[in-house]
C-alpha atoms as a PDB file:
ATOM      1  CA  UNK A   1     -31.112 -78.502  35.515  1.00  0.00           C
ATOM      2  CA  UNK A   2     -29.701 -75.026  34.478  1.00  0.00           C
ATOM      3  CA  UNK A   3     -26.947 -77.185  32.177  1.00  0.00           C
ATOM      4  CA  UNK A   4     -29.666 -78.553  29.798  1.00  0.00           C
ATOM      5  CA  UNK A   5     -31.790 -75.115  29.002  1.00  0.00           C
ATOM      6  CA  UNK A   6     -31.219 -71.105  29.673  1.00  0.00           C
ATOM      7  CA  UNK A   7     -33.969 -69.672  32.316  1.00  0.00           C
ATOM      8  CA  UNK A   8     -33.678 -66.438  30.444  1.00  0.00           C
ATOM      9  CA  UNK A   9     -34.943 -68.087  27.039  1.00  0.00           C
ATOM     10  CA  UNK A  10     -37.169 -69.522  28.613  1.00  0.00           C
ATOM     11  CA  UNK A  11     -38.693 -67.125  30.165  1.00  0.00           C
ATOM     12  CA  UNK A  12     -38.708 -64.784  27.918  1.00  0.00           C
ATOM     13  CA  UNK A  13     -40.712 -67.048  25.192  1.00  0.00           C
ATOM     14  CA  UNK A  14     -43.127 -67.378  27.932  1.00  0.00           C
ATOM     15  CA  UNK A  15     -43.292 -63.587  28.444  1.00  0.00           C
ATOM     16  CA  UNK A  16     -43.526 -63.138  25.143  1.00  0.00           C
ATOM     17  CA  UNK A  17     -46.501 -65.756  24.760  1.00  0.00           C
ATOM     18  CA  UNK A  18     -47.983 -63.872  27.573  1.00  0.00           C
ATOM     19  CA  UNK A  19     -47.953 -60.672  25.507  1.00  0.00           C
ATOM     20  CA  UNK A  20     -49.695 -62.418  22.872  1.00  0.00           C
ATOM     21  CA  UNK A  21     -52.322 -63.592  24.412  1.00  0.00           C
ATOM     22  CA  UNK A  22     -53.182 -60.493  26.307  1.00  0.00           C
ATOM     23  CA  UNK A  23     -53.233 -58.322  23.513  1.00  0.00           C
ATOM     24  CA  UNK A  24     -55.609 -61.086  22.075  1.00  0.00           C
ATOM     25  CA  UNK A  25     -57.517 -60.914  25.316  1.00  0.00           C
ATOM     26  CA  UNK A  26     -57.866 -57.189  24.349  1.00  0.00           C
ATOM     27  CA  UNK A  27     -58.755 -56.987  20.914  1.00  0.00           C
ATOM     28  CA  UNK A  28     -61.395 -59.595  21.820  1.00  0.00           C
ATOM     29  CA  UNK A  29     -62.884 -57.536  24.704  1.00  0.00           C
ATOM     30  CA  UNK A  30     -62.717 -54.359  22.628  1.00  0.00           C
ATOM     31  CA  UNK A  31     -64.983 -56.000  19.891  1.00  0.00           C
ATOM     32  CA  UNK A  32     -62.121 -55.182  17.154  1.00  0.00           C
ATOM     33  CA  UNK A  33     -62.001 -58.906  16.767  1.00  0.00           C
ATOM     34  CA  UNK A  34     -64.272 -62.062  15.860  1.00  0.00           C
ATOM     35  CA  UNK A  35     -63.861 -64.756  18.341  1.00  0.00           C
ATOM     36  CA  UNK A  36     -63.088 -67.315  15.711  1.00  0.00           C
ATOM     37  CA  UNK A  37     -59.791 -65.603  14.776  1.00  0.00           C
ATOM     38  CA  UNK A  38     -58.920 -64.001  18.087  1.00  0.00           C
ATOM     39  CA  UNK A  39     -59.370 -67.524  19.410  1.00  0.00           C
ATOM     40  CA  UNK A  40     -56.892 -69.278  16.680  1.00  0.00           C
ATOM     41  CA  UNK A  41     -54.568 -66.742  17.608  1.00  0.00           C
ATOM     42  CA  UNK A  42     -54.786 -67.270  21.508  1.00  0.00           C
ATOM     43  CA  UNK A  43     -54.091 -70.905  21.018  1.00  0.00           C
ATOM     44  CA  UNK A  44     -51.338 -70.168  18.615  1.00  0.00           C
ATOM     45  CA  UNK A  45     -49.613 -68.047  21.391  1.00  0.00           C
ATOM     46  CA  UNK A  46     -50.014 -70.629  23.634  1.00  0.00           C
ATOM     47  CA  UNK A  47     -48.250 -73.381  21.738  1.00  0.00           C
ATOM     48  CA  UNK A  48     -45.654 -71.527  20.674  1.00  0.00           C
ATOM     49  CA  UNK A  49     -43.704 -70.798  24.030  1.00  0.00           C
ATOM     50  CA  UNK A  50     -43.799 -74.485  24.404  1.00  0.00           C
ATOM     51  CA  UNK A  51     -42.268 -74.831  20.691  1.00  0.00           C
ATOM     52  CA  UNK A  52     -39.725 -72.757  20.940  1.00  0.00           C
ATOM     53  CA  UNK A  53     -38.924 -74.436  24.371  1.00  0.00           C
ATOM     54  CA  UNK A  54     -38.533 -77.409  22.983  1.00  0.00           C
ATOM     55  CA  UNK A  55     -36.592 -76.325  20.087  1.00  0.00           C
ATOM     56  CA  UNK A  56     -33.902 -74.480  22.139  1.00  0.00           C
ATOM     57  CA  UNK A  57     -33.288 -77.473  24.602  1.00  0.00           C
ATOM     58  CA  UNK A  58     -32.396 -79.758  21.332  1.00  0.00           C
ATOM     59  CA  UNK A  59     -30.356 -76.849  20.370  1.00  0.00           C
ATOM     60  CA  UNK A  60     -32.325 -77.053  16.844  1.00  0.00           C
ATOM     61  CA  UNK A  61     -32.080 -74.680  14.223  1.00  0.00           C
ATOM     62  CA  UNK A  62     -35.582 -73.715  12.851  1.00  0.00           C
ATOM     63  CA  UNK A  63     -34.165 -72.636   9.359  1.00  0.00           C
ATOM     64  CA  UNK A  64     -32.236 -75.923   8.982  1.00  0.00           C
ATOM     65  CA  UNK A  65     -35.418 -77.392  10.165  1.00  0.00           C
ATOM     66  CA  UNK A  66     -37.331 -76.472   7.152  1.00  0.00           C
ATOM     67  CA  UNK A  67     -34.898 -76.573   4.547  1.00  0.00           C
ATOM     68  CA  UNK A  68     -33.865 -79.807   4.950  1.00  0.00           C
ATOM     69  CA  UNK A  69     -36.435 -81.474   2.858  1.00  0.00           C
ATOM     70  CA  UNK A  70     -36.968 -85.279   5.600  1.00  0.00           C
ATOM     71  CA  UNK A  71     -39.950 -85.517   7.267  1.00  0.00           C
ATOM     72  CA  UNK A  72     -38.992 -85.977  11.070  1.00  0.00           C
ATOM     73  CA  UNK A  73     -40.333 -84.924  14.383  1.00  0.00           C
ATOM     74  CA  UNK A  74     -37.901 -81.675  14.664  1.00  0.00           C
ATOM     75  CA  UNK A  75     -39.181 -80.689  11.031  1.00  0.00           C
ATOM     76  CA  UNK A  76     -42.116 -80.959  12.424  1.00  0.00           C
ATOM     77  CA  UNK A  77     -42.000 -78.839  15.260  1.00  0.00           C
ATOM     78  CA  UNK A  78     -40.153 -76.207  13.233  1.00  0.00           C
ATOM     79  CA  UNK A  79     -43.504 -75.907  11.142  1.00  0.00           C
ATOM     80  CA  UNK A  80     -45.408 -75.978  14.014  1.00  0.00           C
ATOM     81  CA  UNK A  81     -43.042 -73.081  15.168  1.00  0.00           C
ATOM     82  CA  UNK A  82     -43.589 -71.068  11.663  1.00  0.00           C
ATOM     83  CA  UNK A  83     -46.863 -71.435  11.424  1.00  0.00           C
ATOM     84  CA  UNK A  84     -47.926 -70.418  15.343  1.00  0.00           C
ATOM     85  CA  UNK A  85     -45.511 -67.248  14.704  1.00  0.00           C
ATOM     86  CA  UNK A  86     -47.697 -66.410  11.676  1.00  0.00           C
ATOM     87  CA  UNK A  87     -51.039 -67.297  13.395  1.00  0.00           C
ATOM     88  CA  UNK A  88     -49.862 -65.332  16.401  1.00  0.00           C
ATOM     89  CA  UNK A  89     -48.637 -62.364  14.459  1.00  0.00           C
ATOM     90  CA  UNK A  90     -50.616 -61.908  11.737  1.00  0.00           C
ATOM     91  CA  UNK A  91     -54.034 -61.979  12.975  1.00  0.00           C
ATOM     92  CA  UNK A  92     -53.517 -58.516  15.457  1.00  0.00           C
ATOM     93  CA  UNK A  93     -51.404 -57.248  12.853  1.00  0.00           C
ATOM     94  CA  UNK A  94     -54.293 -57.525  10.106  1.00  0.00           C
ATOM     95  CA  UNK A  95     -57.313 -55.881  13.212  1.00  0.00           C
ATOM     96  CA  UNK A  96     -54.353 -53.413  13.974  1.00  0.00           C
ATOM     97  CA  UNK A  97     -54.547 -52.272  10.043  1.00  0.00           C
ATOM     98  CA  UNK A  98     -58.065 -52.703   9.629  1.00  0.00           C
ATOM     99  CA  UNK A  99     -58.665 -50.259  12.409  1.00  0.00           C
ATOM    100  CA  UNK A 100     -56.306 -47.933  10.652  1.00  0.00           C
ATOM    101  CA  UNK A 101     -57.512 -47.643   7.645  1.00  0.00           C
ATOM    102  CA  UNK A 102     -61.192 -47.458   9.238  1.00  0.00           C
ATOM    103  CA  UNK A 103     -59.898 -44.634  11.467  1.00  0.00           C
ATOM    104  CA  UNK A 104     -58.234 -43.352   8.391  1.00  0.00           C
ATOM    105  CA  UNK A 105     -61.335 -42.735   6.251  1.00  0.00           C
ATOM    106  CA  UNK A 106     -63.374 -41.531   8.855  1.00  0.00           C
ATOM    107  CA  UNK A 107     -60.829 -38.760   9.870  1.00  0.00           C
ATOM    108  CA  UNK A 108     -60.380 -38.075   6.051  1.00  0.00           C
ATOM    109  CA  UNK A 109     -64.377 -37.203   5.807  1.00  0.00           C
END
């Protein structure tokens, strides 16, 4: 089974899923989140372990993916790959600088 995917990928996109969602788990319980978004972005880490899995046993390219302009199943999953990075990503990122700037003015008072 080791001949058709690499235990180290894989774990680490599950480790780094993990990550994800426990640092969503924490912005949620530390109110510095709504539930809508820290939600999206829980299920977004989720999925995307099982992406990338996917994509590195087919030995797909994710770039090639997108720019190839046909409409199959591995463009597909590329998308679905993009767009669970951003969801994933983005959403701490934006609480992350929305606390900053927050923390900013107040200290600046």
């Amino acid at each position: 089974m080791d001949a058709y995917f690499n235990v180290t990928e894989v774990g680490m996109f599950l480790l780094v899923g993990l990550l994800f969602i426990l640092l969503n788990l924490v912005l949620l319980v530390k109110r510095y989140t709504r539930a809508r978004f820290a939600m999206l972005s829980i299920l977004a880490a989720s999925v995307w372990p099982a992406l990338m899995i996917v994509l590195s046993v087919e030995q797909l390219s994710v770039l090639d993916q997108l720019t190839s302009g046909e409409f199959t199943l591995d463009a597909v999953l590329a998308f679905g790959v993009v767009l669970s990075t951003v969801l994933m990503t983005m959403i701490p990122a934006g609480v992350f600088l929305h606390r900053l700037v927050t923390v900013s003015r107040l200290h600046s008072e």
